[in-house]
Protein backbone atom coordinates (compact mmCIF):
# COMPACT_ATOMS: atom_id res chain seq x y z
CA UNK A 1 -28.30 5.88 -14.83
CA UNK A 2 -27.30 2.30 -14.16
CA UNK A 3 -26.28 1.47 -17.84
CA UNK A 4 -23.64 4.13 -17.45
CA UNK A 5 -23.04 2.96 -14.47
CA UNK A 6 -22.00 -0.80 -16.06
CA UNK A 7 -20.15 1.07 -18.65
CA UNK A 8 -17.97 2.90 -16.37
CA UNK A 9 -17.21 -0.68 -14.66
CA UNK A 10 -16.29 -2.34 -18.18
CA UNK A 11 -14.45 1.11 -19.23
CA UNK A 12 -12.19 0.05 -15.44
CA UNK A 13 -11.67 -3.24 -16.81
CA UNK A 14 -13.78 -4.82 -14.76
CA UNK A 15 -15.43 -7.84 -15.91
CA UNK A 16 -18.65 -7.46 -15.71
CA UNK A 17 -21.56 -8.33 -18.29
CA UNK A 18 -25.29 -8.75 -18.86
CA UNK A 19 -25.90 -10.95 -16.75
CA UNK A 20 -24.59 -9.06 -13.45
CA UNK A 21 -26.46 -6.12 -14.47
CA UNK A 22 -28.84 -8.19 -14.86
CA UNK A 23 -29.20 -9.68 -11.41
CA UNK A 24 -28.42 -5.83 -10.05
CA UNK A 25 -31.81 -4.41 -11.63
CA UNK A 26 -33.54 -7.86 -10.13
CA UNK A 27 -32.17 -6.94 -6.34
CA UNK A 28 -33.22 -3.45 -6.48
CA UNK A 29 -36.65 -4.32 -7.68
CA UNK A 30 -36.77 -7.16 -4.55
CA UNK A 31 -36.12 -4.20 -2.29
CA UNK A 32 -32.47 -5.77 -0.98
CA UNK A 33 -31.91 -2.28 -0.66
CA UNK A 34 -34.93 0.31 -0.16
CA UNK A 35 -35.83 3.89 -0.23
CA UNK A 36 -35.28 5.59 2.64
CA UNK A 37 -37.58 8.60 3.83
CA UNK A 38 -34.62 10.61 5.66
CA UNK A 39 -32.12 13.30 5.11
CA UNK A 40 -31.53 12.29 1.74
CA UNK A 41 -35.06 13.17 0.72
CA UNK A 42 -38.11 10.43 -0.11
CA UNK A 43 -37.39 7.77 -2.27
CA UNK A 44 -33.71 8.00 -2.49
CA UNK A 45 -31.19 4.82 -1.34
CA UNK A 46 -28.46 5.13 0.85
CA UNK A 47 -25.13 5.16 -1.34
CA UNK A 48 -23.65 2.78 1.35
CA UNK A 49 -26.19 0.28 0.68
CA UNK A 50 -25.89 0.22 -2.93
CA UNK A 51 -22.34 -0.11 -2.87
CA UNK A 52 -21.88 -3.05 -0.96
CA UNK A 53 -25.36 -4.35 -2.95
CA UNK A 54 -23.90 -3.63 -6.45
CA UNK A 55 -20.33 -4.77 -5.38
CA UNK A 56 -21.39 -8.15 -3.93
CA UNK A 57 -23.37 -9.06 -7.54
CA UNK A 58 -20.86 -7.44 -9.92
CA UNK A 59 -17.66 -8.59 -8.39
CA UNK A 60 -16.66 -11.94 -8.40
CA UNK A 61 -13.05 -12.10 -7.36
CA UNK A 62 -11.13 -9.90 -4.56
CA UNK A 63 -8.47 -8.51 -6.30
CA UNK A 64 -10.78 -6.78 -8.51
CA UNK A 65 -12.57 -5.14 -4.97
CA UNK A 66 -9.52 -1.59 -5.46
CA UNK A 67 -10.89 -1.47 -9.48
CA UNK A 68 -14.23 -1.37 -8.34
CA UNK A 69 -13.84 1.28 -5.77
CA UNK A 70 -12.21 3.83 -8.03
CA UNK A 71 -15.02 3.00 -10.78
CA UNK A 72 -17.52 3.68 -7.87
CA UNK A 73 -15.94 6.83 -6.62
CA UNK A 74 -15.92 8.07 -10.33
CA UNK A 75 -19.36 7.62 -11.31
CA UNK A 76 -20.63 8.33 -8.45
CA UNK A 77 -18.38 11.43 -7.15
CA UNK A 78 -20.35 14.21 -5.35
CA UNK A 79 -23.38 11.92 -4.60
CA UNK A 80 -23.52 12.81 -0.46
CA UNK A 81 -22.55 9.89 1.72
CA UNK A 82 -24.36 9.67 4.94
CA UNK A 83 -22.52 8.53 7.73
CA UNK A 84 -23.35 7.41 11.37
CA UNK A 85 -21.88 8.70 14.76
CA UNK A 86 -24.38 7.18 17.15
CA UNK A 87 -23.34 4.06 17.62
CA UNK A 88 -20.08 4.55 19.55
CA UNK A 89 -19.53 7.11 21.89
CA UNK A 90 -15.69 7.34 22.08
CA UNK A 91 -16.11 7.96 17.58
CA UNK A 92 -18.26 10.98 18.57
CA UNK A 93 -15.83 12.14 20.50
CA UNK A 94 -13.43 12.18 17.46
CA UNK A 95 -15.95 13.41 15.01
CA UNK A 96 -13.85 15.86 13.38
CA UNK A 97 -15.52 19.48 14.42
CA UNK A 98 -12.92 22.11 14.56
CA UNK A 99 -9.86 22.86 13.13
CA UNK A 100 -7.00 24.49 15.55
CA UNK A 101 -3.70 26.05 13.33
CA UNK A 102 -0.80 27.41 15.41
CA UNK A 103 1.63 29.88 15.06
CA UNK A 104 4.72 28.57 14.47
CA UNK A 105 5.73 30.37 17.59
CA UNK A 106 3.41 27.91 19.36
CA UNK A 107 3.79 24.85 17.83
CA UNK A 108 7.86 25.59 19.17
CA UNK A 109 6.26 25.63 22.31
CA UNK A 110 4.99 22.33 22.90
CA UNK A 111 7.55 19.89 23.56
CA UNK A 112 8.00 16.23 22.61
CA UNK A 113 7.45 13.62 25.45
CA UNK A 114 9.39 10.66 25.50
CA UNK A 115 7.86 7.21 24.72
CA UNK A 116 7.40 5.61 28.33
CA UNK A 117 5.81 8.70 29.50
CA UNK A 118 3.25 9.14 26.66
CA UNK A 119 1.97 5.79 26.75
CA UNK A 120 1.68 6.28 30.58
CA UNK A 121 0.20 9.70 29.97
CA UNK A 122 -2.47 8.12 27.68
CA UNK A 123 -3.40 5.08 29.81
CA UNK A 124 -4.45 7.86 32.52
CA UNK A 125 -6.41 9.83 29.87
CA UNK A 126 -8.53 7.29 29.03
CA UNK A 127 -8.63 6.12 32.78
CA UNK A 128 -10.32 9.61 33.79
CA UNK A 129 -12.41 11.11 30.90
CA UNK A 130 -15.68 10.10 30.96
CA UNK A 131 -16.94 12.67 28.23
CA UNK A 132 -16.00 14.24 24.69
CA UNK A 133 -13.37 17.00 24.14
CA UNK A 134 -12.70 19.46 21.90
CA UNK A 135 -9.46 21.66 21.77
CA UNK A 136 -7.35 22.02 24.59
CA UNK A 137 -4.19 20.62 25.55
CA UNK A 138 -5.16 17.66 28.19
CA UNK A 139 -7.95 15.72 27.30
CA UNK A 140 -8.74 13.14 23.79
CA UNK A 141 -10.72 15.06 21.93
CA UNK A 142 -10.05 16.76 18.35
CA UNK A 143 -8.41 19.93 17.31
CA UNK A 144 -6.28 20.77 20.42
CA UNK A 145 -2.01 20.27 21.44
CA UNK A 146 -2.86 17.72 23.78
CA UNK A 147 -0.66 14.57 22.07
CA UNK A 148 -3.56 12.60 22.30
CA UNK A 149 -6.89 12.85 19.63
CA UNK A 150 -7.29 13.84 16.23
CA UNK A 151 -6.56 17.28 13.96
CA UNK A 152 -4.96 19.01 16.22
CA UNK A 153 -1.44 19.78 16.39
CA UNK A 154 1.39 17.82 18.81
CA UNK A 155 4.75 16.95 17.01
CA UNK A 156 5.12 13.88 18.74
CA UNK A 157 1.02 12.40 19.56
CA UNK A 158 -0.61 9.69 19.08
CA UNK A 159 -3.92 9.60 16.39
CA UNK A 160 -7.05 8.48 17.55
CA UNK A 161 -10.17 8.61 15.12
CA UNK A 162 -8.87 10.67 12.23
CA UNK A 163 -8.90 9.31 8.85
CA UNK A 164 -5.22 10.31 7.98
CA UNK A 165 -2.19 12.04 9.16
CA UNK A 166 -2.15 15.90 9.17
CA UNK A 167 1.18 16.64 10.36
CA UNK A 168 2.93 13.21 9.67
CA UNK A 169 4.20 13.16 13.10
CA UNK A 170 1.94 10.79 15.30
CA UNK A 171 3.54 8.45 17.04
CA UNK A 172 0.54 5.99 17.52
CA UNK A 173 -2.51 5.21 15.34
CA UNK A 174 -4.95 3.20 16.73
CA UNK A 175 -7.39 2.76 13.99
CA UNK A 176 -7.71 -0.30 12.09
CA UNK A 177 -7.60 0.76 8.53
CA UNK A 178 -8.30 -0.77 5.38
CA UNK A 179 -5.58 -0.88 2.49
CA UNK A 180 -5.72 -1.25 -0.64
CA UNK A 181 -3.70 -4.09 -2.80
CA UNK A 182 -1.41 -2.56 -5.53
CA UNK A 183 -3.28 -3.04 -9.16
CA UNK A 184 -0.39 -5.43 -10.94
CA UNK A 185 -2.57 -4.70 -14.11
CA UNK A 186 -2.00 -0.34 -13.39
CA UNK A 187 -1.03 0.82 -17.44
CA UNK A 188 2.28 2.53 -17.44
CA UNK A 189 2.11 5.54 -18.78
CA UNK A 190 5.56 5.03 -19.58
CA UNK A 191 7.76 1.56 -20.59
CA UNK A 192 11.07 3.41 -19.43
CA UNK A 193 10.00 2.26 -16.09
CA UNK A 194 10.47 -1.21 -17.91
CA UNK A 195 13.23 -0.50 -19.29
CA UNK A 196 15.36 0.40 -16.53
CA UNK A 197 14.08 -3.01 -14.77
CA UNK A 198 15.41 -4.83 -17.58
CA UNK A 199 18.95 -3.93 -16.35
CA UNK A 200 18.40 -6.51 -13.44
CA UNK A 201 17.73 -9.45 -16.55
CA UNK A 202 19.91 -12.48 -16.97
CA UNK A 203 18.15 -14.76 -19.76
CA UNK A 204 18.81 -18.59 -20.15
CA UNK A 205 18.06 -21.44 -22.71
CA UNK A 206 15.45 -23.45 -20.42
CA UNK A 207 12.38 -25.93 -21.05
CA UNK A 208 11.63 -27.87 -23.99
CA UNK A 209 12.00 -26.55 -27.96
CA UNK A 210 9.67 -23.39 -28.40
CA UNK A 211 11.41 -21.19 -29.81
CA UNK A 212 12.50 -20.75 -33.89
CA UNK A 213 16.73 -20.42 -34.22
CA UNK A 214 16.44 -18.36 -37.35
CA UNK A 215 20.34 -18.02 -37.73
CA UNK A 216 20.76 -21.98 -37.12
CA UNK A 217 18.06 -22.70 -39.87
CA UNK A 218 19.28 -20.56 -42.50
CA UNK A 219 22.56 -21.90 -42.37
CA UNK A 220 21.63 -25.36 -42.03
CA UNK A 221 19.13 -24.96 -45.01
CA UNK A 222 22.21 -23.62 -47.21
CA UNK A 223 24.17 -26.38 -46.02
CA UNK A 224 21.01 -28.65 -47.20
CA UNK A 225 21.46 -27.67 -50.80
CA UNK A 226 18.27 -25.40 -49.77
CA UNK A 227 16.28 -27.88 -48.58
CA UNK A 228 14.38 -25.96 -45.59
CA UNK A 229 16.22 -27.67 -42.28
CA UNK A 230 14.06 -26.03 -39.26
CA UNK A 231 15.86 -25.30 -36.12
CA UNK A 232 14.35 -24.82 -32.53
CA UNK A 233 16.03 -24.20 -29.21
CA UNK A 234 14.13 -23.75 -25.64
CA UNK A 235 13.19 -20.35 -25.21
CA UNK A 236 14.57 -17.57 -23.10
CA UNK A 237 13.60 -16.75 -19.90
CA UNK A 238 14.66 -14.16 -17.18
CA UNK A 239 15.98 -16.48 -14.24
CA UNK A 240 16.28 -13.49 -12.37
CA UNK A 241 14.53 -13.63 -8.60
CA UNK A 242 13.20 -11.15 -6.93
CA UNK A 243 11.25 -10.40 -3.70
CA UNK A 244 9.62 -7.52 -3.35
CA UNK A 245 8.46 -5.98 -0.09
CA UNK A 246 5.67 -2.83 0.07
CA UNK A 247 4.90 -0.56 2.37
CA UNK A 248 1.07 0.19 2.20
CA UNK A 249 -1.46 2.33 3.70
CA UNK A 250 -0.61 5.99 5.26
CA UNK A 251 1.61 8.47 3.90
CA UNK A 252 1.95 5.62 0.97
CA UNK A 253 -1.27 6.72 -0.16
CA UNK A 254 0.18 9.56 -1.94
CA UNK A 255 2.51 7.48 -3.91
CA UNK A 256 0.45 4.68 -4.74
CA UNK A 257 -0.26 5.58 -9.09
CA UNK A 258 3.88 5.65 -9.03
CA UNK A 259 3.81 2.27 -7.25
CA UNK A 260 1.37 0.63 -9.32
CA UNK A 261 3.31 1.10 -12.01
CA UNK A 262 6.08 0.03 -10.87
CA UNK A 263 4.61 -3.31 -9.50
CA UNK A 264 2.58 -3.37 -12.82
CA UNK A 265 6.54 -3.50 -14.77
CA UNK A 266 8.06 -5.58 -12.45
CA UNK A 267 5.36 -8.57 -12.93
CA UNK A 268 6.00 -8.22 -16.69
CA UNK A 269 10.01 -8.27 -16.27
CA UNK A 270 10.17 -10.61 -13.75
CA UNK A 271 9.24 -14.47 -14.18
CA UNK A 272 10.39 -14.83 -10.82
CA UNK A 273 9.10 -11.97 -8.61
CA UNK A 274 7.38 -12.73 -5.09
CA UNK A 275 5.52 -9.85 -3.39
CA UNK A 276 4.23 -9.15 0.63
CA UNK A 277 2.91 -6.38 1.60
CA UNK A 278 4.40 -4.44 4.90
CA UNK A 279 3.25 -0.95 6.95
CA UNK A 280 5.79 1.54 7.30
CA UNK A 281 8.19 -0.47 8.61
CA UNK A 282 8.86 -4.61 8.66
CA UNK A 283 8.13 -6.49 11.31
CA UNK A 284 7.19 -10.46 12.46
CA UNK A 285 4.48 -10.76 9.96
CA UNK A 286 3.46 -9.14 6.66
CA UNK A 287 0.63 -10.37 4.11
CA UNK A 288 -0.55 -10.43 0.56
CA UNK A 289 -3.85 -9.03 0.63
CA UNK A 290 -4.66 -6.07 2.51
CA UNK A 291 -8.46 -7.05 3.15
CA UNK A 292 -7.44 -10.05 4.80
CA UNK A 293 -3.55 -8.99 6.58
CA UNK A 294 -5.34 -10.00 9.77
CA UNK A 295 -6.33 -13.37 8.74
CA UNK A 296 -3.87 -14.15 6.35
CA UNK A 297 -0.41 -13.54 8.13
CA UNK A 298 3.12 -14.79 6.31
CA UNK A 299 5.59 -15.21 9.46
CA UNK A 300 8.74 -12.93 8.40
CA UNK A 301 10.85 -16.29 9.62
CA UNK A 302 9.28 -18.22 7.35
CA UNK A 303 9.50 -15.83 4.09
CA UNK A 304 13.36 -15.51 5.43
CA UNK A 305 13.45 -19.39 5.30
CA UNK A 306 11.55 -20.23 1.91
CA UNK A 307 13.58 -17.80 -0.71
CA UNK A 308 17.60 -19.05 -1.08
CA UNK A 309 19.81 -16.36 -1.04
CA UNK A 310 19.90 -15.79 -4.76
CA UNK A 311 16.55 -13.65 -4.88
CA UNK A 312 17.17 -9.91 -5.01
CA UNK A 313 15.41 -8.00 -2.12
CA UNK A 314 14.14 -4.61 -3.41
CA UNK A 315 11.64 -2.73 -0.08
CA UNK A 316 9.56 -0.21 -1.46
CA UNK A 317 8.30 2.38 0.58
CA UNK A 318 8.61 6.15 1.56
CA UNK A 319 10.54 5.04 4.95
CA UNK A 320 8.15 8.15 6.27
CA UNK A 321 7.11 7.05 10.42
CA UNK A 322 8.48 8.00 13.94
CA UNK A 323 11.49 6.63 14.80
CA UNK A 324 9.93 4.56 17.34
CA UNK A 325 8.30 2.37 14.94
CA UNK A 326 11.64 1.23 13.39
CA UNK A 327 13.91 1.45 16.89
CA UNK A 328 11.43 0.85 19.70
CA UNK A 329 9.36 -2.74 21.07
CA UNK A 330 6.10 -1.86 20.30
CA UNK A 331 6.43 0.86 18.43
CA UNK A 332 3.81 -0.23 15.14
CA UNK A 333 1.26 1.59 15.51
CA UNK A 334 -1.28 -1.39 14.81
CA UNK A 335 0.53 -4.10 17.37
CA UNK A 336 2.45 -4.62 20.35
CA UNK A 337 5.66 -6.06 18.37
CA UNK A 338 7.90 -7.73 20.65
CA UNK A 339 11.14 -7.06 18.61
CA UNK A 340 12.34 -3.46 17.16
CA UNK A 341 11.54 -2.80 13.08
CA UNK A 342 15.17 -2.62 13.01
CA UNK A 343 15.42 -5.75 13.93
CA UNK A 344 13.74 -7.49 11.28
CA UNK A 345 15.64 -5.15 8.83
CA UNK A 346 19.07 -6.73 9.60
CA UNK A 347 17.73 -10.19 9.19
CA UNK A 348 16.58 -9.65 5.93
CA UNK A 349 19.03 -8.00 4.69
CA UNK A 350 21.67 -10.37 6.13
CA UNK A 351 19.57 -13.26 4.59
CA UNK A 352 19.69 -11.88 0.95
CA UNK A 353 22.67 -9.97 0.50
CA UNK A 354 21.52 -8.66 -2.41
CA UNK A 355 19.66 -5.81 -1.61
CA UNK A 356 17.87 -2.34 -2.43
CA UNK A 357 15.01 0.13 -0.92
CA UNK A 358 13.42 2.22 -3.46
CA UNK A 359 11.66 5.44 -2.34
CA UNK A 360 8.90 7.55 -3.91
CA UNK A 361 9.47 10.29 -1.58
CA UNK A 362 11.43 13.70 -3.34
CA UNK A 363 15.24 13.07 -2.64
CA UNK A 364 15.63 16.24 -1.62
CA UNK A 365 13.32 15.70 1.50
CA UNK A 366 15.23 12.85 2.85
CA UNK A 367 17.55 14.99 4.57
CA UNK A 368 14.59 16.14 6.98
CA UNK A 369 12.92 13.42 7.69
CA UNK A 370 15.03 11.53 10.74
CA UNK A 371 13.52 8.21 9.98
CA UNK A 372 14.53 8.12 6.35
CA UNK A 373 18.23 8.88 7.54
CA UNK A 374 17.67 5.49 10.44
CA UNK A 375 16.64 3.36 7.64
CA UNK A 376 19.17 4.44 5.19
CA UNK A 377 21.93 3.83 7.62
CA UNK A 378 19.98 0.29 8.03
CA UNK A 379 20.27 -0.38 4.55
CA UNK A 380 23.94 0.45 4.30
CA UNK A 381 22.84 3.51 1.97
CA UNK A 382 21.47 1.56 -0.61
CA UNK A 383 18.53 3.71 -0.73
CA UNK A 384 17.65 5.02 -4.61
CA UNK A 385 14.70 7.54 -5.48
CA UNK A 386 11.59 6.26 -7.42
CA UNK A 387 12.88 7.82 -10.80
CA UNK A 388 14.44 6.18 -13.83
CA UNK A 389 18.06 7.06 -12.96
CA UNK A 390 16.90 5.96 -9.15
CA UNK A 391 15.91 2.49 -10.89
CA UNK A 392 18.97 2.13 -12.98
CA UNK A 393 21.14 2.57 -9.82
CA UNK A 394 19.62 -0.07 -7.92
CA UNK A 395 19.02 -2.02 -10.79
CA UNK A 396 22.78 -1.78 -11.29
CA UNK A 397 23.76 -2.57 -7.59
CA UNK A 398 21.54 -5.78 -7.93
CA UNK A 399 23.61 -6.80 -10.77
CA UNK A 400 26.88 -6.88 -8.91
């Protein structure tokens, strides 16, 4: 079972050989990870256990940590995880038990509070239950129209303790979640992705003599009585600059092949191309590896202050979130931000006037989704669709 398991690694691209198999087969004989005489039956190893045993000895870099998951999940797929809910009390309460679907005549029921008094509302929640809830419309708990819990139904709540959106309405999630860094190395499945980047080019002699002048030579060889007369000039590069912002984690999840491949074509096109990584909406800090966004913050202020006006700004992201997160202090919903999204918006784009957000989402749901329409109107309409005549449109605004 394991050699197919290191040949589903290699077939990822990972690179792995002998040698970390190797050490893998030595662990499990150690006992680093044991059988365990539970639910799963005698003899058998928790999958958790492996994982983080066979991904500590095979995996030698970070950026190779998203490869590895999806090679995992592959090989591995319908092998039952076992998961624990005793160790925190308030996760029990969320444990996902029961799921509660409305009629739309009473989802039009429940109305939207406003952002002061849901906060308030919340703080007194967690103030007075002392126990787990499910259903209802008061108390945290899961499945009910209170706008407080998980898999239930509010159009304006806040998330506690479920994995993802089910509406895409919460206001509030306060989970810490783990994203995933876009794979630069994603194969297209098609180059007229690359080819529509390619519109944003502007090539210059540069550098020392690399490069063969086959025109130059031919003539100057003629001219030589045919004596071969070899010409160089520097070779051509794209001085084109470009900064490139992401949104990550969330509703982004559903777009993230599309965006790999577009990140993928962009670090071919683009000598010059500097990426950060951003959730939902900008704010004072974003980051360049999602496993360590926490611990390896780029101040927005200083990004704004390192790139000179010449680099293109292109955001990225499906502009999908409550309007509170791009109009309201403190509306993330992972920090207390002192300043509005919006904010930070209008100083980027004032600092590079070149500018562009590309969007994965269908066009024809923009018209329904009221943060979409705030950021447009933030980005002067110079919002484009993630498809190749979406691409060539921006591409050609850049070029202006």
């Amino acid at each position: 079972m394991l050699i197919d398991f290191f040949y589903t690694l290699r077939s990822a691209k990972l690179p792995v050989s002998a040698h970390e198999m190797l050490s893998l087969l030595e662990a499990l004989r150690a006992g680093v990870v044991g059988p365990k005489s539970d639910t799963q039956g005698e003899g058998a190893w928790k999958i958790d256990d492996f994982y983080f045993l066979s991904r500590a000895i095979m995996v030698k870099d970070e950026k190779h940590y998203d490869k590895f998951d999806r090679a995992f999940g592959a090989y591995f797929k319908g092998v039952e995880m076992v998961a624990d809910f005793t160790k925190d009390i308030p996760l029990e309460w969320l444990r996902k038990t029961l799921e509660l679907e409305l009629s739309p005549e009473e989802k039009a029921k429940i109305e939207k509070l406003g952002w002061d008094e849901l906060m308030e509302t919340l703080k007194k929640r967690f103030e007075e239950q002392k126990e787990r809830h499910e259903g209802g419309s008061k108390w945290i708990g899961t499945g009910g129209t209170s706008p407080f819990g998980a898999n239930g139904y509010n159009p304006q709540g806040i998330r506690i303790g479920q994995e993802k959106g089910r509406n895409r309405s919460a206001v509030k999630v306060w989970d810490q979640r783990a994203y995933k860094d876009y794979d630069d190395s994603q194969e297209l499945g098609t180059r007229n992705i690359k080819v529509a980047l390619r519109r944003l080019r502007k090539f210059a002699r540069e550098g020392t003599q690399e490069e063969l002048d086959l025109d130059d030579t031919i003539r100057s060889t003629a001219a030589n009585a045919g004596y071969l007369d070899i010409k160089m000039v520097p070779e051509r590069h794209n001085n084109v600059k470009v900064l490139l912002l992401m949104d990550v984690g969330g509703t982004m999840d559903e777009h993230i092949a599309r965006v790999e491949e577009l990140f993928s074509a962009a670090k071919t096109e683009f000598k010059h191309l500097e990426f950060y990584y951003f959730h939902n909406c900008v704010y004072d800090f974003m980051w360049k590896n999602n496993r360590r966004r926490f611990a390896e913050k780029f101040p927005t202020w200083d990004i704004i202050r390192k790139y000179n006006k010449d680099y293109k700004l292109i955001f990225v992201g499906d502009a999908t979130m409550s309007p509170y997160e791009i109009l309201q202090p403190g509306g993330s919903v992972e920090y207390n931000n002192e300043e509005a999204g919006s904010q930070w918006i209008g100083r980027l784009t004032n600092a590079f006037p070149k500018f562009a957000w590309i969007n994965p989402e269908p066009q024809g749901v923009w018209q329904y989704r009221q943060s979409i329409s705030i950021v447009q109107q933030l980005m002067n309409q110079r919002m484009y669709p993630l498809t190749l005549r979406g691409l060539e449109d921006a591409m050609r605004l850049l070029t202006k």
